[in-house]
Protein backbone atom coordinates (compact mmCIF):
# COMPACT_ATOMS: atom_id res chain seq x y z
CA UNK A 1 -15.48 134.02 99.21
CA UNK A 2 -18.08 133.44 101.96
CA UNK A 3 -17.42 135.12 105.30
CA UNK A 4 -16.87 132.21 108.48
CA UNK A 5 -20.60 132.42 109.52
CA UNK A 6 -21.93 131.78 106.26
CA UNK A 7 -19.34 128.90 105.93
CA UNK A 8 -20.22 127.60 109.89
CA UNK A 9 -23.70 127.41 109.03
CA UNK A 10 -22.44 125.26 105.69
CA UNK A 11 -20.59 123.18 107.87
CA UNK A 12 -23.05 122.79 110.37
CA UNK A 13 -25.89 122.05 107.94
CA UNK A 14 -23.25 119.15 106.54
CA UNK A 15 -23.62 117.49 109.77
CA UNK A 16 -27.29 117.43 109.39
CA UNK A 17 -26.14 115.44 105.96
CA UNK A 18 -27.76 118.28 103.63
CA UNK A 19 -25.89 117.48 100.55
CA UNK A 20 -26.95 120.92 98.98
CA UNK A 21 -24.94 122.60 101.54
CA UNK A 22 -22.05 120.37 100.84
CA UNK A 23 -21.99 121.36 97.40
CA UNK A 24 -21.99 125.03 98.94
CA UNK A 25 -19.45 124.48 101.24
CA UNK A 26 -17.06 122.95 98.18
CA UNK A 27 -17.88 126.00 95.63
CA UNK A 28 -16.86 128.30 98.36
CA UNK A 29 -13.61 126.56 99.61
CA UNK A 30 -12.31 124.00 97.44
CA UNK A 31 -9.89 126.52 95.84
CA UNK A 32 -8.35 127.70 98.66
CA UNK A 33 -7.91 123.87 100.36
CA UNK A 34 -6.65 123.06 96.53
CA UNK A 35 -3.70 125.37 96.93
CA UNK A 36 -2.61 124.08 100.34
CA UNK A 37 -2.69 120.21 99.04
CA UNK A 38 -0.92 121.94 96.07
CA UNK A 39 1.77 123.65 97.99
CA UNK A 40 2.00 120.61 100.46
CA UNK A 41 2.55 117.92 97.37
CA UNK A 42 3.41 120.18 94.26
CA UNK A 43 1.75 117.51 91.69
CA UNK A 44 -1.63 118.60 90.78
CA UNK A 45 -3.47 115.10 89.99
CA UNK A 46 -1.92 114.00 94.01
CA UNK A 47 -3.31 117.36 95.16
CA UNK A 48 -6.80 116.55 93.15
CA UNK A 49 -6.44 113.03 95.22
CA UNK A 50 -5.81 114.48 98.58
CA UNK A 51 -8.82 117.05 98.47
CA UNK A 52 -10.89 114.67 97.67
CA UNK A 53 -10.02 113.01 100.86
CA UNK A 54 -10.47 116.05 103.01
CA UNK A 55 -13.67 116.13 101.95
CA UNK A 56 -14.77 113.00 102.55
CA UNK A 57 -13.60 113.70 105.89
CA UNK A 58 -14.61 116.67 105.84
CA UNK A 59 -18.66 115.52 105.21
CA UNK A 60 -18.04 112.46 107.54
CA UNK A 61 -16.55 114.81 110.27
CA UNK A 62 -18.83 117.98 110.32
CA UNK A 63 -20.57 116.90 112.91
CA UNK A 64 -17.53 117.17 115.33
CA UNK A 65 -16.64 120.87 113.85
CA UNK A 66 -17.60 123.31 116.95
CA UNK A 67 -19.18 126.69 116.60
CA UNK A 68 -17.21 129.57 118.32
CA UNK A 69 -14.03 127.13 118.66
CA UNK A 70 -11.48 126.84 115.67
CA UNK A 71 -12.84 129.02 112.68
CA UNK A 72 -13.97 127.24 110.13
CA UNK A 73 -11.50 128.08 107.43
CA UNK A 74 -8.82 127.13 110.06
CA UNK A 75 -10.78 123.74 110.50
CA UNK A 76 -11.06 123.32 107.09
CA UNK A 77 -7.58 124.13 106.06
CA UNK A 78 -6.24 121.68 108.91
CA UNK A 79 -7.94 118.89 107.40
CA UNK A 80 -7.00 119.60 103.81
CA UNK A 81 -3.52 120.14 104.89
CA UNK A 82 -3.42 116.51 107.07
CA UNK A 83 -4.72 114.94 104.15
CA UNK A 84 -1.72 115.78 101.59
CA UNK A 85 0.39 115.30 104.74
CA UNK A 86 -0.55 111.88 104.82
CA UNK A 87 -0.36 111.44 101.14
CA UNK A 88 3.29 112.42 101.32
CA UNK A 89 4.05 109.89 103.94
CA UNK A 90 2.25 107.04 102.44
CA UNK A 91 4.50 107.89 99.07
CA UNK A 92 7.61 107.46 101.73
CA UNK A 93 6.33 104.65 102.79
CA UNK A 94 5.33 103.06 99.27
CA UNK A 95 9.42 104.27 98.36
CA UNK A 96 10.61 102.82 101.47
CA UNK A 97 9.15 99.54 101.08
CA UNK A 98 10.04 99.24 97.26
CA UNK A 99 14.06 100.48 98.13
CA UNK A 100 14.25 97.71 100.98
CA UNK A 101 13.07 95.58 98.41
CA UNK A 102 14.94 95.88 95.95
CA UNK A 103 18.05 96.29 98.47
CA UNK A 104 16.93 92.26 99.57
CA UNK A 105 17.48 91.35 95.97
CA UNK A 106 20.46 93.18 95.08
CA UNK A 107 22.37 92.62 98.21
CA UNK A 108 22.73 88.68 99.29
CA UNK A 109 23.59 88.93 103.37
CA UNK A 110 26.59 87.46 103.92
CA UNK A 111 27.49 86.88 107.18
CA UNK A 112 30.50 89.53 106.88
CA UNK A 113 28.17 91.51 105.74
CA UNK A 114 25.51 90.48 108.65
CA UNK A 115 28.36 91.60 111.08
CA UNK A 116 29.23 94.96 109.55
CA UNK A 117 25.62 96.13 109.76
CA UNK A 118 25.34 95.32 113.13
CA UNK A 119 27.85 97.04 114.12
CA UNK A 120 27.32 100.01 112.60
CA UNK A 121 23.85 99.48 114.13
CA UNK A 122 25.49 99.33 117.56
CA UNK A 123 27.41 102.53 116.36
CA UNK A 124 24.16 104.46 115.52
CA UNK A 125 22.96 103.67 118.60
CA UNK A 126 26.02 104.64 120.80
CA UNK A 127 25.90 107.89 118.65
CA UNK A 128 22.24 108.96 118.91
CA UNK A 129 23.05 108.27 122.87
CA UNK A 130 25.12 110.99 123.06
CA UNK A 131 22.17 113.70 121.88
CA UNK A 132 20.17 115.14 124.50
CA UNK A 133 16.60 113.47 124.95
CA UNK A 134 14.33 116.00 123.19
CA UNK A 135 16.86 116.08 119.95
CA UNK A 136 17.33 112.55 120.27
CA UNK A 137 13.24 112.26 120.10
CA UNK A 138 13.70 115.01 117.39
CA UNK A 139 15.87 113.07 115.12
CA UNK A 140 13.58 109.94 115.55
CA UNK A 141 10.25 111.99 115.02
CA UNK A 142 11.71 112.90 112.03
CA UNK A 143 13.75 110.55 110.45
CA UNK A 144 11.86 107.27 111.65
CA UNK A 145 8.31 108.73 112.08
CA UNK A 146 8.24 110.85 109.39
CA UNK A 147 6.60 113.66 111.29
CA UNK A 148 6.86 117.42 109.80
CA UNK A 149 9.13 120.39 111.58
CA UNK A 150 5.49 121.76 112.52
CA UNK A 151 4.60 118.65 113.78
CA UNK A 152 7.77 117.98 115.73
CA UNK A 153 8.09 121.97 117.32
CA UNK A 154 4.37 121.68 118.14
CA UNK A 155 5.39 119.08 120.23
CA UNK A 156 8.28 120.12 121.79
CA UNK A 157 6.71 123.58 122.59
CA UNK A 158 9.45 125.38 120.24
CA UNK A 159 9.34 127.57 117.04
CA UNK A 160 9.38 125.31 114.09
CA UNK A 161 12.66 127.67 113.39
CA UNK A 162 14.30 126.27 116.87
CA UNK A 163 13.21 122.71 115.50
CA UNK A 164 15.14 123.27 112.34
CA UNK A 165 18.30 124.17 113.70
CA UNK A 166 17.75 121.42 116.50
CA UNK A 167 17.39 118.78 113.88
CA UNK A 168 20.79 120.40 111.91
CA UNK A 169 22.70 120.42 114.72
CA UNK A 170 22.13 116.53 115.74
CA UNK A 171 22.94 115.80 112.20
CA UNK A 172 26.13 117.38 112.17
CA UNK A 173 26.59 115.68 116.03
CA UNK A 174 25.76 112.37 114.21
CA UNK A 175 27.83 112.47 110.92
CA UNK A 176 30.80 113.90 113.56
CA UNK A 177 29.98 110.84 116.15
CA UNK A 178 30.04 108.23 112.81
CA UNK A 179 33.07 109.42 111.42
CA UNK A 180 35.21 108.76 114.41
């Protein structure tokens, strides 16, 4: 592999919109920003999608890359990796939409039924009240925003290991708080 000057110089010519140096810059890292879409999505023609997409954004962002900041592998990588991150989202979202779909067609509201989900609604609500603020935010980050443990302890200023057993523990506080 290239050593980070070589590859900062690749990046840097990029920016100048030298398409041989593109072509450089892909020989020398496309394997490496393959595995982490791979590891990230574990399908290989979704990982083929989502590289392509880093470097897109990768030639229409090179310009922004800075010398002697983040090193370029690091800048690379965190692109790549943001790219299959948002490819598994948008297949939550594509899931999400098609379940509440099909959960409109299979499910006529009654207005029993109309009364019992707002209720449990209210109950939710009650319950995540009784979480402290940053798990409550957690939980919602999470669950509602789809953001990653990395994501969410970057956030919070906590090891993604604290974030983990955070999340846990308001789940258990949850299913306890519903089941009462």
């Amino acid at each position: 592999m290239t050593d980070s000057s070589d590859i900062e110089a690749l990046i840097s010519r990029c920016a100048l919109r030298d398409r041989a140096a593109f072509a450089a810059l892909y020989d020398a890292t496309s394997a490496k920003l393959f595995g982490v879409c791979l590891r990230i999505l574990r399908d290989r023609g979704r990982s083929e999608d989502a590289l392509q997409e880093a470097y897109v954004k990768i030639w229409a962002n090179a310009e922004r890359y800075r010398p002697g900041g983040a090193r370029p592998m690091t800048w690379l990588i965190t692109i790549a990796r943001n790219a299959a991150i948002d490819a598994v989202r948008r297949r939550r979202e594509d899931s999400a939409a098609e379940g509440a779909a099909e959960s409109l067609v299979d499910q006529a509201a009654t207005p029993e039924g109309a009364a019992l989900d707002r209720d449990e609604a209210r109950r939710v609500v009650a319950c995540m009240g009784e979480l402290p603020e940053d798990r409550r935010a957690a939980v919602r980050g999470a669950y509602l925003g789809g953001q990653s443990y990395a994501d969410l302890a970057e956030a919070a200023g906590v090891p993604i290991n604290t974030m983990r057993s955070w999340l846990r523990r308001a789940l258990i506080t949850l299913r306890e708080c519903m089941a009462r």
